[in-house]
Structures are given as structure tokens and as C-alpha cells.
N, C-alpha and C. Protein backbone atom coordinates (compact mmCIF):
# COMPACT_ATOMS: atom_id res chain seq x y z
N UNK A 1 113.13 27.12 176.67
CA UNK A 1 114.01 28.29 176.59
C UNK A 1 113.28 29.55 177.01
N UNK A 2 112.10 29.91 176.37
CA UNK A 2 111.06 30.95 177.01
C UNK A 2 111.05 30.94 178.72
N UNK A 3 110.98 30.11 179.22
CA UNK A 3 110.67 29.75 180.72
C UNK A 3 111.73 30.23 181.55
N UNK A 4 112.77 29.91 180.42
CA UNK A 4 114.18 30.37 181.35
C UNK A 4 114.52 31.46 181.34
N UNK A 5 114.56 32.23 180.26
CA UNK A 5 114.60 33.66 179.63
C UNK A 5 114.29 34.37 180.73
N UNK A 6 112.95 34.18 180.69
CA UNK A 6 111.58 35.15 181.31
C UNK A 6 112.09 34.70 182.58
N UNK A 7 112.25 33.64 183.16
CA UNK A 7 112.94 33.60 184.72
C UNK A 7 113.40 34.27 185.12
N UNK A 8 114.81 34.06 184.49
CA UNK A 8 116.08 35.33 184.66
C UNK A 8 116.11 36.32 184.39
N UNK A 9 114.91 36.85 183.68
CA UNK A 9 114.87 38.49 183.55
C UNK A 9 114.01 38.64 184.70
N UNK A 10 112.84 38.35 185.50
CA UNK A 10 112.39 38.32 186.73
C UNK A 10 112.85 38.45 187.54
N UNK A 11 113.89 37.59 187.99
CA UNK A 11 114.65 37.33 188.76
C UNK A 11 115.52 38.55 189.06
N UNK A 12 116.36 38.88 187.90
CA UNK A 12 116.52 40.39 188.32
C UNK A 12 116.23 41.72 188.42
N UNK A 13 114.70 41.29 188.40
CA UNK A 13 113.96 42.58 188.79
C UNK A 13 113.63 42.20 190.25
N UNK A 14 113.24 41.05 190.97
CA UNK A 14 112.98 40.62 191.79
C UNK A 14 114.17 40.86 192.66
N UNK A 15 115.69 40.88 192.34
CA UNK A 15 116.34 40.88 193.08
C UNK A 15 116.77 42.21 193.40
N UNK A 16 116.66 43.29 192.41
CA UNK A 16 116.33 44.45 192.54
C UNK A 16 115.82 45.26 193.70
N UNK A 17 114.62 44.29 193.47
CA UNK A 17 113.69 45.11 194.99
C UNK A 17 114.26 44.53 196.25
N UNK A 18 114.61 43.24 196.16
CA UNK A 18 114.83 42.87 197.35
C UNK A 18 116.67 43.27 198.03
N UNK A 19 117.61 43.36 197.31
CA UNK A 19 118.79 44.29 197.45
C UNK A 19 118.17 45.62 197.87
N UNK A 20 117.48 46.59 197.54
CA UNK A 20 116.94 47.45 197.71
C UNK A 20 115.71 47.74 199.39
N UNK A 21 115.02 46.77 199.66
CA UNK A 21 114.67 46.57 200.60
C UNK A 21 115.66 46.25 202.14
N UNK A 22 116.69 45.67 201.42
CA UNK A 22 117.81 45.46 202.42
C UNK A 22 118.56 46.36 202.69
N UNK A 23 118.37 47.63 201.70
CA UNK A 23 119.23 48.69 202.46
C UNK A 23 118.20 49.62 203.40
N UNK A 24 117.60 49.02 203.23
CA UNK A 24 116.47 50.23 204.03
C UNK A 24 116.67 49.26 205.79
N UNK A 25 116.98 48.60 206.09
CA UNK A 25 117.35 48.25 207.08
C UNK A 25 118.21 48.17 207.79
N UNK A 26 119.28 49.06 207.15
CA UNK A 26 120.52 49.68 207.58
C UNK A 26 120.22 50.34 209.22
N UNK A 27 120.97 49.60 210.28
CA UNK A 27 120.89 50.51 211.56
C UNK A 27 121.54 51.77 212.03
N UNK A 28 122.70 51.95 211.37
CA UNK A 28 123.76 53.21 211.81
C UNK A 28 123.91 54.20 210.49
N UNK A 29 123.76 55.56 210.83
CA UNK A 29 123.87 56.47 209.72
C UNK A 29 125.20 56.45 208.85
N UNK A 30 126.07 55.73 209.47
CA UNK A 30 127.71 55.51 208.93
C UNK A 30 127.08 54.54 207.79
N UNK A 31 126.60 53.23 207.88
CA UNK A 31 126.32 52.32 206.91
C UNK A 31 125.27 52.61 206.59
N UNK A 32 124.21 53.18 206.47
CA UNK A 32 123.57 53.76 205.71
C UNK A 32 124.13 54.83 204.66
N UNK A 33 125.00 55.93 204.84
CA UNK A 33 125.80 56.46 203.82
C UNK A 33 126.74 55.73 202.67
N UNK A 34 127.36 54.63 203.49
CA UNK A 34 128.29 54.09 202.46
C UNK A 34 126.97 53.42 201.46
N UNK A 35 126.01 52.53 201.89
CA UNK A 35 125.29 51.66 201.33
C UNK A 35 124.11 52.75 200.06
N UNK A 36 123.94 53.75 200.71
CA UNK A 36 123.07 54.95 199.49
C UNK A 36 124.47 54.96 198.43
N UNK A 37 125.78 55.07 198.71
CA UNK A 37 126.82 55.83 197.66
C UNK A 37 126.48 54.35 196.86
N UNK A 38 126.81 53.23 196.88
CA UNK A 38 127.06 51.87 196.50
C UNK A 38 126.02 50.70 195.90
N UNK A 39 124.37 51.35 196.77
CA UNK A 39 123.67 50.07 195.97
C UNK A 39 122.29 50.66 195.40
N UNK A 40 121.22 49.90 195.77
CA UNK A 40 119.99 51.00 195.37
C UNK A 40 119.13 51.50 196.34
N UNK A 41 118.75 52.47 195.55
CA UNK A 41 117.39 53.04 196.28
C UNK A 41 116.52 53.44 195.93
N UNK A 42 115.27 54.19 196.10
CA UNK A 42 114.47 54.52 195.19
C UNK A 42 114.79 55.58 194.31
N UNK A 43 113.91 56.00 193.78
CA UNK A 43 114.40 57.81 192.77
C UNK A 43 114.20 59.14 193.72
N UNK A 44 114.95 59.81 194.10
CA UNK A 44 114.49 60.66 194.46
C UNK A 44 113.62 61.54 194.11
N UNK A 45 112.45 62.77 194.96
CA UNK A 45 111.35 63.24 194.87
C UNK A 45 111.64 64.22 194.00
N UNK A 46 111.90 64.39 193.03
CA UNK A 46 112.15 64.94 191.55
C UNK A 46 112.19 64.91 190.71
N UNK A 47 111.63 65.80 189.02
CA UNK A 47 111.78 65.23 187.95
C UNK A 47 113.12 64.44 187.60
N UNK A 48 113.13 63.52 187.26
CA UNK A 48 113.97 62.88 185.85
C UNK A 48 115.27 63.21 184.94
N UNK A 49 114.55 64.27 183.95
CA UNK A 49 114.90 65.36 183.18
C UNK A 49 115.25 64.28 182.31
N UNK A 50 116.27 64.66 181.19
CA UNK A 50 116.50 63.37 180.12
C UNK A 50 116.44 62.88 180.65
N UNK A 51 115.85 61.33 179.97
CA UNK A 51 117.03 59.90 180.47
C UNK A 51 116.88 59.09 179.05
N UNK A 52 117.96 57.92 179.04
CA UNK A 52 117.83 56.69 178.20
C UNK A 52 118.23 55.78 178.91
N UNK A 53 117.92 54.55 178.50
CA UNK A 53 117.60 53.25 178.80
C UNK A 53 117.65 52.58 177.23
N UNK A 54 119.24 51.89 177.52
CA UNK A 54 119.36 50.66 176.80
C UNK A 54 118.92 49.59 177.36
N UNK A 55 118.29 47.90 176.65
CA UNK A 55 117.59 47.19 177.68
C UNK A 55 117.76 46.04 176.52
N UNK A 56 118.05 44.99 176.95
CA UNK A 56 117.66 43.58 176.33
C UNK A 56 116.70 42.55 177.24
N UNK A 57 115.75 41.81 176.60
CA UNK A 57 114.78 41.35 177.31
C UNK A 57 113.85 40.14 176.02
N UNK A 58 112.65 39.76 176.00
CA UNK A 58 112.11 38.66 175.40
C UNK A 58 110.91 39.24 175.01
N UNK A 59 110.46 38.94 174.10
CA UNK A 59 108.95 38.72 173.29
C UNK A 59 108.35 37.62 173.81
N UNK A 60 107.47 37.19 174.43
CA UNK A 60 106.58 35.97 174.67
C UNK A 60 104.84 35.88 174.65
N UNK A 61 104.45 34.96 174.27
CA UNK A 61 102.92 34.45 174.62
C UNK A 61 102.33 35.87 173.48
N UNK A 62 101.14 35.60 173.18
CA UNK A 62 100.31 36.04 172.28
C UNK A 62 100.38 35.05 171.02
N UNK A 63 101.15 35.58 169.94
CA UNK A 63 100.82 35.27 168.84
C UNK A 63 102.03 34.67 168.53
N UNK A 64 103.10 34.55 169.26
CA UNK A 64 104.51 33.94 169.34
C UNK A 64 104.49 32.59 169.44
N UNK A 65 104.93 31.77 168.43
CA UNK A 65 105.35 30.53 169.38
C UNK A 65 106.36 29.74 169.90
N UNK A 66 107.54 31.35 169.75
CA UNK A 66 108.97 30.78 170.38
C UNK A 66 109.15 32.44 171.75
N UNK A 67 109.96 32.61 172.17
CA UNK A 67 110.53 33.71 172.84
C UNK A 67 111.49 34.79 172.51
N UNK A 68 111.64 35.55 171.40
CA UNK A 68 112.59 36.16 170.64
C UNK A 68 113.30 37.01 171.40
N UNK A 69 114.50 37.01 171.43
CA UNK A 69 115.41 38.13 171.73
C UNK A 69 114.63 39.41 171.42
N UNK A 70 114.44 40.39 172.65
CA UNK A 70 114.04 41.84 171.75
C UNK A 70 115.04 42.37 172.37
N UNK A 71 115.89 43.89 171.71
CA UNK A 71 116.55 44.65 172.20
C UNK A 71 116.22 45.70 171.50
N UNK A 72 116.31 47.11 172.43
CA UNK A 72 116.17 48.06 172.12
C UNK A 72 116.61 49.77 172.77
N UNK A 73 116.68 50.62 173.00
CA UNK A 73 116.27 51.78 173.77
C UNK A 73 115.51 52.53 174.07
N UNK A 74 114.99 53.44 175.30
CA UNK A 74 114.00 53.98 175.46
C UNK A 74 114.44 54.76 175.54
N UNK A 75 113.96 56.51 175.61
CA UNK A 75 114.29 57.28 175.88
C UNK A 75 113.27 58.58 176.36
N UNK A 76 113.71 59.21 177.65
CA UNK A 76 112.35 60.18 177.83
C UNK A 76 112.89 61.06 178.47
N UNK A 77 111.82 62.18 178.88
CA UNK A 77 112.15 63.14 180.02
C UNK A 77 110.69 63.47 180.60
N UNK A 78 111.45 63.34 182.17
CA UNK A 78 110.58 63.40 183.43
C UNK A 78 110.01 64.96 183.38
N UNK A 79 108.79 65.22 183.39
CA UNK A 79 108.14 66.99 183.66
C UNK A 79 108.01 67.08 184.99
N UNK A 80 107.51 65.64 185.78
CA UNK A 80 107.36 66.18 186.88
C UNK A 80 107.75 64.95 187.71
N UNK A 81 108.13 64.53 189.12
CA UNK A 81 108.51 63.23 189.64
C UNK A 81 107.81 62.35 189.35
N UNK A 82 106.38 62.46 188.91
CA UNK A 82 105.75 60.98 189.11
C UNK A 82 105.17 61.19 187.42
N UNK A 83 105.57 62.11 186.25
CA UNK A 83 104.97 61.90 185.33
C UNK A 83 106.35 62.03 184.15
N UNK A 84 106.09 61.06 182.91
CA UNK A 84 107.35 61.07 182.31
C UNK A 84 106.75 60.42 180.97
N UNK A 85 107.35 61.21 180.00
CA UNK A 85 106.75 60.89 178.45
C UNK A 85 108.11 60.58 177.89
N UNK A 86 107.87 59.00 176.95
CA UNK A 86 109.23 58.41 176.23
C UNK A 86 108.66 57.78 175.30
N UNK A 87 110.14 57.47 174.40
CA UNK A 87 109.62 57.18 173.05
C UNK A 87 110.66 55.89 172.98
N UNK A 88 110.25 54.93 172.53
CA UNK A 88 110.65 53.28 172.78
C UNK A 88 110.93 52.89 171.25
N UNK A 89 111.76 52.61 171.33
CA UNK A 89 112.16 51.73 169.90
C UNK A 89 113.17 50.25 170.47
N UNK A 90 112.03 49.24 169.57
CA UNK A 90 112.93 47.92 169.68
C UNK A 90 112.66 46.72 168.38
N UNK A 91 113.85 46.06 168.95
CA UNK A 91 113.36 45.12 167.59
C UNK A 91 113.27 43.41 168.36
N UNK A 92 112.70 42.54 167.56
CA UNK A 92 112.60 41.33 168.10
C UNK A 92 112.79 40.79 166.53
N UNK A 93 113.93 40.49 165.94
CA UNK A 93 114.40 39.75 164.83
C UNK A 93 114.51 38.25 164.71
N UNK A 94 114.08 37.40 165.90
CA UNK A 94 114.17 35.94 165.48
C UNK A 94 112.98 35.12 166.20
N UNK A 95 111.60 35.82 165.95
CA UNK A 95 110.51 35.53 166.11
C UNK A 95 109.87 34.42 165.34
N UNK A 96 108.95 33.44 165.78
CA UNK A 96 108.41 32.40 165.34
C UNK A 96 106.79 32.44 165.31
N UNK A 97 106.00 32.46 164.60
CA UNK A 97 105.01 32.46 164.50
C UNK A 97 104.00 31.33 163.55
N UNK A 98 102.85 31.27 163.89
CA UNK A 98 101.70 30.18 162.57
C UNK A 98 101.67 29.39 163.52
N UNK A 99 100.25 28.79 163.32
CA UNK A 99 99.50 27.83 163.55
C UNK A 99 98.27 27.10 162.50
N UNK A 100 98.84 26.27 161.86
CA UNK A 100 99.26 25.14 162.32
C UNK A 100 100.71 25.25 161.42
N UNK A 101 100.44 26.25 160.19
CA UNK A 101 101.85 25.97 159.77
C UNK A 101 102.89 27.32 160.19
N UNK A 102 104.28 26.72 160.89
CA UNK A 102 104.82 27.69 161.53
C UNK A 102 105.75 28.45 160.38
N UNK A 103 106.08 29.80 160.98
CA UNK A 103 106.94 30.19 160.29
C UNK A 103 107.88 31.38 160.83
N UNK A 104 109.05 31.68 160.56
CA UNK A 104 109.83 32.85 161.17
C UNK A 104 109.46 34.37 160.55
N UNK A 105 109.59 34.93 161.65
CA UNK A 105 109.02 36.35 161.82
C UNK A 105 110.34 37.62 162.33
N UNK A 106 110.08 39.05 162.04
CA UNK A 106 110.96 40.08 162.50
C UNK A 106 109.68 40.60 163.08
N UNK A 107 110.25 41.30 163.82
CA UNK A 107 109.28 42.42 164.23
C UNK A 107 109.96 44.31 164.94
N UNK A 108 109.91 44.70 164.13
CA UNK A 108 110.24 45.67 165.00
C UNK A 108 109.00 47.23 165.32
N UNK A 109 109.48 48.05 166.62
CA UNK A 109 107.95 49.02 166.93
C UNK A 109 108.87 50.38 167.32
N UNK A 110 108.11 51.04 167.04
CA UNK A 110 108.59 52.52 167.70
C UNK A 110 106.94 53.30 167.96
N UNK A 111 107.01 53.67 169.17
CA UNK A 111 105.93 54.11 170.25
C UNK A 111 106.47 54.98 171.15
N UNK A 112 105.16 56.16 171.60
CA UNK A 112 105.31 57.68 172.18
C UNK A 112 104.50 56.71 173.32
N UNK A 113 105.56 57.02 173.95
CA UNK A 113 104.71 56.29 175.88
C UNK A 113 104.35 57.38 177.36
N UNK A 114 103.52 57.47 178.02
CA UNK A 114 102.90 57.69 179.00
C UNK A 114 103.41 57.12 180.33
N UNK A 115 104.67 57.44 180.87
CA UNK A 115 104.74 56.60 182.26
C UNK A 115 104.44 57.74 183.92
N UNK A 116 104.23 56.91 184.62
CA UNK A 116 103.20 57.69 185.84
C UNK A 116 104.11 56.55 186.56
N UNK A 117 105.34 57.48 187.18
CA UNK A 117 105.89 57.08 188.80
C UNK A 117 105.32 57.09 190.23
N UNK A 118 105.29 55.93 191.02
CA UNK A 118 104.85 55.96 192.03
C UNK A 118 106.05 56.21 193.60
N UNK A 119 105.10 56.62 194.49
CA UNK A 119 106.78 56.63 195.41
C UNK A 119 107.17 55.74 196.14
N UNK A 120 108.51 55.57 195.93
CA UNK A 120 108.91 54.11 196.22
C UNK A 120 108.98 54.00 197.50
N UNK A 121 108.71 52.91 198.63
CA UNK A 121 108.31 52.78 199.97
C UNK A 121 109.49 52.19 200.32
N UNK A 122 109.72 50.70 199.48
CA UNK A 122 111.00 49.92 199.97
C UNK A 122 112.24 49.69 198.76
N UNK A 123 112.47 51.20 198.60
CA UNK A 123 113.88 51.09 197.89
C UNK A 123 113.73 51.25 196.83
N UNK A 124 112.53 51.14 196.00
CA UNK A 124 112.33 51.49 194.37
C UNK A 124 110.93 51.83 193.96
N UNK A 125 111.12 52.52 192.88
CA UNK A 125 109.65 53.08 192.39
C UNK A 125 108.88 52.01 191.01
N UNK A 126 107.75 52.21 191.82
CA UNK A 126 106.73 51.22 190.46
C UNK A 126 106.49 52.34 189.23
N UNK A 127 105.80 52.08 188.51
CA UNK A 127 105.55 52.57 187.61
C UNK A 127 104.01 52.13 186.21
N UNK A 128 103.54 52.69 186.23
CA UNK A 128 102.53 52.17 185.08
C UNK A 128 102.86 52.98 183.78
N UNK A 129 102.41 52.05 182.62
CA UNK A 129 102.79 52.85 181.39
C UNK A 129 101.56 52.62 180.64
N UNK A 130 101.71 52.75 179.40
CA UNK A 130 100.60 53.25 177.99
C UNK A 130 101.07 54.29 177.11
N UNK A 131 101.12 53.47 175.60
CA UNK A 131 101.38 54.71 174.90
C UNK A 131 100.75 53.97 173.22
N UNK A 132 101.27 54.51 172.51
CA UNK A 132 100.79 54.33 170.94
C UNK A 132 101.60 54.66 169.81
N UNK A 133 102.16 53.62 168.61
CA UNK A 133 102.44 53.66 167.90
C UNK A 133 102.69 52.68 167.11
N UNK A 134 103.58 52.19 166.08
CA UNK A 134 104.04 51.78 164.80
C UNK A 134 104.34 49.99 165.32
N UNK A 135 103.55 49.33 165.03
CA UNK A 135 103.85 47.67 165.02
C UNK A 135 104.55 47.06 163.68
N UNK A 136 105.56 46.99 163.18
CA UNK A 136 105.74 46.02 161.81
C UNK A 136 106.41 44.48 162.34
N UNK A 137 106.02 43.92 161.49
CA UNK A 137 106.22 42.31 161.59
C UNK A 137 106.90 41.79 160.10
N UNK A 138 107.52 41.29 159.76
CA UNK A 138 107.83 40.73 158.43
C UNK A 138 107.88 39.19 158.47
N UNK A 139 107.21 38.57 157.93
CA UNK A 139 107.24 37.08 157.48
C UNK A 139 108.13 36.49 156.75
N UNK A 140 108.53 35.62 156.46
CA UNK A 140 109.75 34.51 155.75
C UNK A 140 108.53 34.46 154.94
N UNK A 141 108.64 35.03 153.75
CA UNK A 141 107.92 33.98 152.25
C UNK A 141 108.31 32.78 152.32
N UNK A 142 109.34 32.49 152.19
CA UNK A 142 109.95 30.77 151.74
C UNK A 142 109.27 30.11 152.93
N UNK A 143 109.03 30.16 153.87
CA UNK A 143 108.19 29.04 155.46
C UNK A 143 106.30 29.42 154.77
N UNK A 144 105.97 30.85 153.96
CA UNK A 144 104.77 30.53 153.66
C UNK A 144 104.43 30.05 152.46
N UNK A 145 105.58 29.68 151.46
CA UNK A 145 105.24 29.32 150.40
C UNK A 145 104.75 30.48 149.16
N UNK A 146 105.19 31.79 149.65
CA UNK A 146 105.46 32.72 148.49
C UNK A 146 106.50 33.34 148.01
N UNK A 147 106.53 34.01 146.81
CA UNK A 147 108.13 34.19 146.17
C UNK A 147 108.32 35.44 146.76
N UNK A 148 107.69 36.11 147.75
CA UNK A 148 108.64 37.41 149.03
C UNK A 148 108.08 37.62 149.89
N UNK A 149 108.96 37.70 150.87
CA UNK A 149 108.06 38.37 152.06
C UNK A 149 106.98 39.01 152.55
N UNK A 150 106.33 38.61 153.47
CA UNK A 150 105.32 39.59 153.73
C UNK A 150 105.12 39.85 154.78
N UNK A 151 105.25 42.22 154.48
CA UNK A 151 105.29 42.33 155.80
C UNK A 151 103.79 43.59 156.34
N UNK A 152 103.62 43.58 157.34
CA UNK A 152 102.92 44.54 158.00
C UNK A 152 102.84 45.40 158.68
N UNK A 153 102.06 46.71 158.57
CA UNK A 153 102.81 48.12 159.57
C UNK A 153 101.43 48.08 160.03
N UNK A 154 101.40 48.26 161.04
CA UNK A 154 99.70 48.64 162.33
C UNK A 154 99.70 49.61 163.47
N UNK A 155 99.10 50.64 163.25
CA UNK A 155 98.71 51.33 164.10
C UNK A 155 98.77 50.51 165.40
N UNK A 156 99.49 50.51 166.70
CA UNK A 156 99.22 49.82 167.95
C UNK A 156 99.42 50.32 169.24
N UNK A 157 98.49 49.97 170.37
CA UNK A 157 98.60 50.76 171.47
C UNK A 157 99.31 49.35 172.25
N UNK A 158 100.16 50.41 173.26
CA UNK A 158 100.54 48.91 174.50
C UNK A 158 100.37 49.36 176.13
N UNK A 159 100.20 48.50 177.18
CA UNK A 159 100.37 49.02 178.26
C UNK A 159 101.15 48.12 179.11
N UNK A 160 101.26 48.83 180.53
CA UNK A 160 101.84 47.30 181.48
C UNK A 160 102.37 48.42 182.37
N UNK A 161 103.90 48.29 182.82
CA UNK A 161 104.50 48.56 183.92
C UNK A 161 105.85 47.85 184.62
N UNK A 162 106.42 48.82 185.43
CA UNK A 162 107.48 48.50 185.74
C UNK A 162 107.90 48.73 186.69
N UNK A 163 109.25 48.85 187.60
CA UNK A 163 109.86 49.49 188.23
C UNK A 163 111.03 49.86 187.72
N UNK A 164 111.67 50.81 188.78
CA UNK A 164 112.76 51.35 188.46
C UNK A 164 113.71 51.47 189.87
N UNK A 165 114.86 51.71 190.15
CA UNK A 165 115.49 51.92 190.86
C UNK A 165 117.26 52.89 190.74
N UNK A 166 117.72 53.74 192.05
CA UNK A 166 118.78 54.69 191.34
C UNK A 166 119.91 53.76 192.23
N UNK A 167 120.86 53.66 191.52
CA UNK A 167 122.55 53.49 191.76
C UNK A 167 123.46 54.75 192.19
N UNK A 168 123.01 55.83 191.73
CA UNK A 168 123.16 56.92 192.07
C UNK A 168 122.39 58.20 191.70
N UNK A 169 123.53 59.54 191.40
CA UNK A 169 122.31 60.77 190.74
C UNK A 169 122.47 59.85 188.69
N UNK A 170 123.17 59.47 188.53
CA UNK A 170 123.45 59.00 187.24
C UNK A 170 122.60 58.24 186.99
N UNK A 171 123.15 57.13 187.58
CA UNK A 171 122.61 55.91 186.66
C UNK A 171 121.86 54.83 187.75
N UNK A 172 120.81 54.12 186.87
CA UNK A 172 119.46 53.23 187.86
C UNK A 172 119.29 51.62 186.94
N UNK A 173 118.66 51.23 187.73
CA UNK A 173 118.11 49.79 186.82
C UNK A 173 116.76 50.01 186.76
N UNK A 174 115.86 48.88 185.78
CA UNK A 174 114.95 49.13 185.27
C UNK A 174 114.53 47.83 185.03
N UNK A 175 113.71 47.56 184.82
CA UNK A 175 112.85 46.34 184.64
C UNK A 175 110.94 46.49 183.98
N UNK A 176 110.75 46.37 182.70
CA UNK A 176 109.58 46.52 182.43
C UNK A 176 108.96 45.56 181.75
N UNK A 177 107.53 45.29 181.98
CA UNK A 177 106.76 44.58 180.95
C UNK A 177 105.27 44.80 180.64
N UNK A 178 105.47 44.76 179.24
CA UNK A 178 104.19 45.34 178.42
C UNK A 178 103.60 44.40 177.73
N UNK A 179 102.24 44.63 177.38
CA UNK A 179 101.76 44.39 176.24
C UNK A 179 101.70 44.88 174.99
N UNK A 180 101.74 44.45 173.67
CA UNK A 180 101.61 45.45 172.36
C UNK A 180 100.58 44.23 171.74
N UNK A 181 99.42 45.08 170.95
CA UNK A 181 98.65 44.18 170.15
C UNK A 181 99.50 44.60 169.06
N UNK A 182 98.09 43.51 167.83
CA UNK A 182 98.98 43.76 166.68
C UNK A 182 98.04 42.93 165.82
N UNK A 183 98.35 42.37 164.65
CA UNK A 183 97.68 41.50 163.31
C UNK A 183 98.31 40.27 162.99
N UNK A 184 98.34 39.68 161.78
CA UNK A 184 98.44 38.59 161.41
C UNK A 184 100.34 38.49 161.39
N UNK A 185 100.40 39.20 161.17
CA UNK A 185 102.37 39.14 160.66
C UNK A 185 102.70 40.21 161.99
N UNK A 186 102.37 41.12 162.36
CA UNK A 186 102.70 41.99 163.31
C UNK A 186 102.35 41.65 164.56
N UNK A 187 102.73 40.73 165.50
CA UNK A 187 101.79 39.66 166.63
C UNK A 187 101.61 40.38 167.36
N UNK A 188 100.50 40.07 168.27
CA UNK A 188 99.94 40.41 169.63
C UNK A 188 101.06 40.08 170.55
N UNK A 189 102.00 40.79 171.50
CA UNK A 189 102.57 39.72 172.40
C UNK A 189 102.90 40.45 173.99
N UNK A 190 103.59 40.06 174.44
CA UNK A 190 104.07 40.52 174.97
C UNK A 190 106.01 40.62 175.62
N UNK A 191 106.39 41.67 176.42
CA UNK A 191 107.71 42.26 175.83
C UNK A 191 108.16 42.52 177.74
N UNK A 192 109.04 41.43 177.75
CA UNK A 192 109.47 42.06 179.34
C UNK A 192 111.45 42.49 179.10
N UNK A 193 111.43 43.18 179.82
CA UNK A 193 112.97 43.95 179.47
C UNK A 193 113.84 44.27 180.82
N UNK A 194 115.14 43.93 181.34
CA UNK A 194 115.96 44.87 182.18
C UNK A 194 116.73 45.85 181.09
N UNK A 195 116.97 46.76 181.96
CA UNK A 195 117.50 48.25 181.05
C UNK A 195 118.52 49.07 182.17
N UNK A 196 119.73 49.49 181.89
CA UNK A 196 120.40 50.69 182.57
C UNK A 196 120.28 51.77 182.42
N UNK A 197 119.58 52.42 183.32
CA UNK A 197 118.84 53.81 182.78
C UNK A 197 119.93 55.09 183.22
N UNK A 198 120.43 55.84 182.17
CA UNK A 198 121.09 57.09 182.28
C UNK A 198 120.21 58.19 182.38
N UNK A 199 120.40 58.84 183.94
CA UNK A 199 119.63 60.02 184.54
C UNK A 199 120.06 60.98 184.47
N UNK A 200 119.32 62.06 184.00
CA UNK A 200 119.54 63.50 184.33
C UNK A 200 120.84 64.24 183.48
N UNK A 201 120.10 63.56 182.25
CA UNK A 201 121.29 63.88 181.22
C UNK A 201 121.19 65.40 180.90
N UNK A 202 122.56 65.88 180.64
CA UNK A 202 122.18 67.80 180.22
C UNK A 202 122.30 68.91 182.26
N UNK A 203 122.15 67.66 183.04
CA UNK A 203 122.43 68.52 184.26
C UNK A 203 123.35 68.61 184.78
């Protein structure tokens, strides 16, 4: 199930770029106009300003030993085209964890992030991230054999990267994946996501 997950969220980041690469090969300025109103392209050479990004996507590999649903929102504003500070909140509620004895896990994080836009060549912009904050994890007592839960809050940094792409001045797709460490109940893992990002909110 992990394998497939993580496929199909690839896949449409992958298809992303490559829809996106195909409009850049547009021969006549007539279909080139209709195809900018209608599909993607990169971001244009300008701040941001608000945005949010709702996004559902997977927890995998580290300290996991299933693929959990994570969903969450991001939310930020661009200072300058290629620099943009956001604050991420998500949860991953049907997490599996232990070795050798397994057991079910929550996890949810909220983190102040660092993203640095690059300019997009064929139709969309990359992106690198890094930021720092709040890891909790909660354990099933009853799978460890105590009478309550146990849970954990950790200081945690994450990094990774993404792209992005615009549909119009509004609204873009998104595709990211990070790493977040973490502790014994709060896992190490990692977190890939598609997201519809609302641009240039307030303009």
C-alpha cells in the first residue's frame, strides 16, 4: 500500500512538470494564450504575497512501519520571488510503529519553514525548504501493554523540497517532500504531499 500511495503522489508531481513542459512548446502565439489561460506554468517573477495550501499526502520510511495518511495546510507569504516563510501544520493519525513489538501511533507537527524558489525553466519552479518546530507522536497503551497512552512533544527540525506550479494569478499545484526527525513515539520519517495552493490572497 506504501508503494502505491507514494507512486501516485509522484506521479502527479511528475505529471505536473511534464503537462507543463508541453506547454512551453506551443508554436503559435494564438495557442500559446489559450494554453497560459488553461494549464500550467511556472510562477511568475514576483513575490507570492499570502498563500495557503491545503494538501493530502503519506508519512513513510524512518521509524514507520506502515504509510499513514497525513493531511494538513500550509500557509505563508512570499517577501521576495525566490524567498518565502510558512508555517505547516499536519497530522498523520493512523501511523504504525515498534520493532519487534508493533504498535499504532498519531502523530501530529506544527513548524515555521524557510522556502527559497528557484526559476522555473520548463514550466514550474523547484524549491528547497528547512524549518523548525513541534513533533508529537502518541502511542496506543493497550498495543504497549500500559493502562494509557504515551505521548511525546520534541523540539524538531525538517528539510527537503519541492516544486510548485501556477494555473493562473490564483491558484497553482504543489508537490512536496520532507524529512522531520523525531524520538521514540514521535518518529523520524518522512512526509511527501500534493497541495492546491491559493495565491496572492488580500490582492
Amino acid at each position: 500500500m506504501m508503494g502505491f500511495r507514494a507512486l501516485a503522489i509522484l506521479a502527479f508531481a511528475l505529471a505536473v512538470a511534464a503537462q507543463a513542459s508541453a506547454q512551453n512548446t506551443s508554436t503559435t502565439a494564438a495557442a500559446t494564450t489559450r494554453t497560459e489561460q488553461a494549464t500550467l506554468s511556472a510562477l511568475p517573477e514576483e513575490a507570492e504575497g499570502f498563500s495557503i495550501t491545503p494538501f493530502l499526502g503519506l508519512g513513510f520510511a524512518g521509524d514507520f512501519e506502515n504509510s499513514p495518511t497525513a493531511f494538513g495546510v500550509a500557509a505563508g507569504y512570499g517577501f521576495t520571488e525566490a524567498l518565502v516563510i510558512e508555517g505547516d501544520l499536519y497530522f498523520a493519525p493512523d501511523g504504525e510503529q515498534g520493532e519487534p513489538t508493533p504498535f499504532d501511533s498519531s502523530l501530529w507537527s506544527l513548524t515555521a519553514n524557510l522556502l527559497y524558489n528557484f526559476p522555473g525553466q520548463t514550466g514550474f519552479t523547484p524549491y528547497v525548504a528547512g524549518g523548525i518546530g513541534l513533533l508529537s507522536g502518541t502511542a496506543d497503551g493497550e498495543d504497549l501493554g500500559l493502562p494509557e497512552d504515551e505521548t511525546s512533544n520534541k523540539f524538531a527540525w525538517n528539510w527537503g523540497g519541492g516544486v510548485k506550479t501556477a494555473l493562473n494569478d490564483r491558484f497553482g499545484l504543489r508537490a512536496d517532500l520532507r524529512f522531520f526527525n523525531g524520538d521514540e513515539f514521535a518518529p523520524d520519517h518522512w512526509r511527501l504531499f500534493g497541495g492546491v495552493m491559493i495565491r496572492n490572497i488580500g490582492r
